[in-house]
C-alpha atoms as a PDB file:
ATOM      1  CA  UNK A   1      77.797 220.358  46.624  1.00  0.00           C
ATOM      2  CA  UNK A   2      74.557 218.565  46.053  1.00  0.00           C
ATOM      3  CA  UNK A   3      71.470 220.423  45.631  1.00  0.00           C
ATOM      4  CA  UNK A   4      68.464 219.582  47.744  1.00  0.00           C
ATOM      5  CA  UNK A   5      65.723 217.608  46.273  1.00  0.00           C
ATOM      6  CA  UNK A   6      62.430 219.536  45.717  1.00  0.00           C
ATOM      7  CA  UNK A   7      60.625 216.104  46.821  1.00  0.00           C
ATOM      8  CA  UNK A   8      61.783 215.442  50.371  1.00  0.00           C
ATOM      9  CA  UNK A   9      58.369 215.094  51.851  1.00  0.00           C
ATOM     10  CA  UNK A  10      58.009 211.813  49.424  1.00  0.00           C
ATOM     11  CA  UNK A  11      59.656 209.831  51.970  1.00  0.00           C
ATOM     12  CA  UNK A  12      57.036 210.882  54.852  1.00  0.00           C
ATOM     13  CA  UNK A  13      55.160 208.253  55.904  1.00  0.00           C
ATOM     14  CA  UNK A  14      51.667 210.207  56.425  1.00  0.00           C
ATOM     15  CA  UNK A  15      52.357 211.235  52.400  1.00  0.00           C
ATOM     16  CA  UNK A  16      52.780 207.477  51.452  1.00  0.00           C
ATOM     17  CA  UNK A  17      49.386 206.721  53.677  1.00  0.00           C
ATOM     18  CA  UNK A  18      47.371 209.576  51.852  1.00  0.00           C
ATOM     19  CA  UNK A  19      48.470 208.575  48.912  1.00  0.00           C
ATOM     20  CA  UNK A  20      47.992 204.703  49.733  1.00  0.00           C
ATOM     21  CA  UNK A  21      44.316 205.810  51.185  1.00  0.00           C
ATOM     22  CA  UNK A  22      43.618 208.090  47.714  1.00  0.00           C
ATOM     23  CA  UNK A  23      44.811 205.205  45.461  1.00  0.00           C
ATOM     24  CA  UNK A  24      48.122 207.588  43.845  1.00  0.00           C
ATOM     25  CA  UNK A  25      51.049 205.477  45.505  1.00  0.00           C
ATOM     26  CA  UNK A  26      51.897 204.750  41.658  1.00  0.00           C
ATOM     27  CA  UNK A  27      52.314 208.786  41.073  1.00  0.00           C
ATOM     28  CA  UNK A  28      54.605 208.741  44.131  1.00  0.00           C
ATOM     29  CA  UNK A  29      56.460 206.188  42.822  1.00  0.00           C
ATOM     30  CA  UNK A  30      56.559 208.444  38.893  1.00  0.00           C
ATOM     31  CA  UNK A  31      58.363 210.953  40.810  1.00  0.00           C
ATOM     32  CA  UNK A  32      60.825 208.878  42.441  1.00  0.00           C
ATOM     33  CA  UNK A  33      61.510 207.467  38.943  1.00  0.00           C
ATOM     34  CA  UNK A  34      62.222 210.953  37.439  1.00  0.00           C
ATOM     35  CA  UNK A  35      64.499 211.981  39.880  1.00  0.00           C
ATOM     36  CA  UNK A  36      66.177 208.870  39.541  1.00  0.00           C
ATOM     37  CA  UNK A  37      66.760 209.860  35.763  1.00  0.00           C
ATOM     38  CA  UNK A  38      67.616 213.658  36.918  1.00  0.00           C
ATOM     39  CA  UNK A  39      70.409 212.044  38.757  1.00  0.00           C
ATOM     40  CA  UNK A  40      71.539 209.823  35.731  1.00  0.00           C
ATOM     41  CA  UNK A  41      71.354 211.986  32.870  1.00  0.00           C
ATOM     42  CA  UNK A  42      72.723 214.803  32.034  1.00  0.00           C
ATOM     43  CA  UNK A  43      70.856 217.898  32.513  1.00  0.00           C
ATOM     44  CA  UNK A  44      70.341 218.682  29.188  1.00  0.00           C
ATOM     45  CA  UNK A  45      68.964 215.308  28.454  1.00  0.00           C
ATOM     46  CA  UNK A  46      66.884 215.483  31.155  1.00  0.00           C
ATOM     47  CA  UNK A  47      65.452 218.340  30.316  1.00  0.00           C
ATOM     48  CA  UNK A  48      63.957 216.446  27.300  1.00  0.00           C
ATOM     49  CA  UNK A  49      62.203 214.132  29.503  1.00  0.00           C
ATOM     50  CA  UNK A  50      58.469 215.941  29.467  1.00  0.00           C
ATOM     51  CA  UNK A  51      56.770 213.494  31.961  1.00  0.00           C
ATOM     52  CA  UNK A  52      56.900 209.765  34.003  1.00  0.00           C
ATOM     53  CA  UNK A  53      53.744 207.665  34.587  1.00  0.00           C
ATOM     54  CA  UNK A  54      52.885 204.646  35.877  1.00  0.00           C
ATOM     55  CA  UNK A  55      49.904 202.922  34.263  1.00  0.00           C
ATOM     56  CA  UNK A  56      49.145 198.996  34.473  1.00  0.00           C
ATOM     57  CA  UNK A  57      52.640 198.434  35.869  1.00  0.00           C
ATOM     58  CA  UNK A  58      54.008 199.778  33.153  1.00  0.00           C
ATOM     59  CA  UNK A  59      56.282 203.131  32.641  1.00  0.00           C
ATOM     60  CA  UNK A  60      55.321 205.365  30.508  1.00  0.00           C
ATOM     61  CA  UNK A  61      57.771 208.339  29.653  1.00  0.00           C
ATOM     62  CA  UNK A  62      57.660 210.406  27.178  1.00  0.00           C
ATOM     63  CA  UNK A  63      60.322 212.335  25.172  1.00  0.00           C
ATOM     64  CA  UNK A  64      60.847 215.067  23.434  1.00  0.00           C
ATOM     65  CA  UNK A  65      64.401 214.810  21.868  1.00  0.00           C
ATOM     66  CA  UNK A  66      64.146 211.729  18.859  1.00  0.00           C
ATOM     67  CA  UNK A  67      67.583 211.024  20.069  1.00  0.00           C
ATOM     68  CA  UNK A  68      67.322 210.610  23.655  1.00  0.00           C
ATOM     69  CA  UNK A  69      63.971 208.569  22.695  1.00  0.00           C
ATOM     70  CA  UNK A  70      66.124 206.548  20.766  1.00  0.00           C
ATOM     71  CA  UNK A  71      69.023 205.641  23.169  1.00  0.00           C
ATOM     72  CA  UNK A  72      65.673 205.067  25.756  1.00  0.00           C
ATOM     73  CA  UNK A  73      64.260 202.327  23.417  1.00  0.00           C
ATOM     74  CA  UNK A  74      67.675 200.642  22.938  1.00  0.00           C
ATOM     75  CA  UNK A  75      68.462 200.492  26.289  1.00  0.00           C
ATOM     76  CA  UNK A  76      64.781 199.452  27.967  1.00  0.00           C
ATOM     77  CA  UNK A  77      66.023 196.394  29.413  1.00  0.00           C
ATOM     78  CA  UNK A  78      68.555 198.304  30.929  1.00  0.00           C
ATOM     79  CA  UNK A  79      66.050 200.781  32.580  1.00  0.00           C
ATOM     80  CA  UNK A  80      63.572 198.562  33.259  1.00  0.00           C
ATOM     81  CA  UNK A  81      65.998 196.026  35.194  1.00  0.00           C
ATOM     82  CA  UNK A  82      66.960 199.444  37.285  1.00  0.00           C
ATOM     83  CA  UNK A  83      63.850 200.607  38.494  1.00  0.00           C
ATOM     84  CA  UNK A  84      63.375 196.665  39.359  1.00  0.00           C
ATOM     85  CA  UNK A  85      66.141 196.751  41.340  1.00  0.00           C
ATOM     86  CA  UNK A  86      65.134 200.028  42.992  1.00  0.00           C
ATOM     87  CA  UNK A  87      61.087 199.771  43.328  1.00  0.00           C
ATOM     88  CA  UNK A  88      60.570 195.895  42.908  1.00  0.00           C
ATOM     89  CA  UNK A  89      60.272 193.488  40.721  1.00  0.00           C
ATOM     90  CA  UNK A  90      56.734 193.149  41.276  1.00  0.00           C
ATOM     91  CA  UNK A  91      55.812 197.087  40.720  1.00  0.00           C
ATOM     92  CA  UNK A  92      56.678 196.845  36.577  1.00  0.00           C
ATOM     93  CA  UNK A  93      56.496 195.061  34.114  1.00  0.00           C
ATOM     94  CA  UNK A  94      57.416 197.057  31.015  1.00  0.00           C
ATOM     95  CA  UNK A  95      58.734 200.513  29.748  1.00  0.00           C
ATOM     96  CA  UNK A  96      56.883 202.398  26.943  1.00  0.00           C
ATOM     97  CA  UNK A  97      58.584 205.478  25.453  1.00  0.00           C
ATOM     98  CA  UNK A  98      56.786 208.060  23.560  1.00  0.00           C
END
């Protein structure tokens, strides 16, 4: 049994105007990224996942476990071609990890 996302009311649409009106769509889309990740990983990797930002079109997440920052950096192409996929190709252009 699936749990039930604690970010249902992202896909409202008077959210996405708000946001679109108070210039945060890009925070929107930060929290649509991380629970993208809570569904791939693991829970105890995502638990070292402290936060997801968008800044310039790129992706900034940082990490707390050296490994898990590790397997991030090797496989940024990998991400980065996801979220693509998922968000547009326009939306990013990179993937920092910290």
């Amino acid at each position: 049994m699936k749990k039930n996302k604690k970010r249902e009311f992202q896909s409202s649409e008077l959210v996405k105007s708000f946001a679109r009106i108070h210039g945060f769509e890009h925070k929107l889309v930060a929290f649509e990224i991380k629970d993208f990740l809570e569904d791939y990983l693991d829970e105890s990797l995502f638990n070292e996942i402290r936060s997801v930002n968008i800044e310039n079109g790129c992706i900034i997440i940082k990490i707390d476990s050296p490994l898990l920052k590790h397997d991030f950096q090797m496989r940024k192409g990998f991400y980065l071609k996801k979220f693509q996929d998922k968000f547009g190709e326009d939306q990013f252009n990179d993937i920092q990890i910290l």
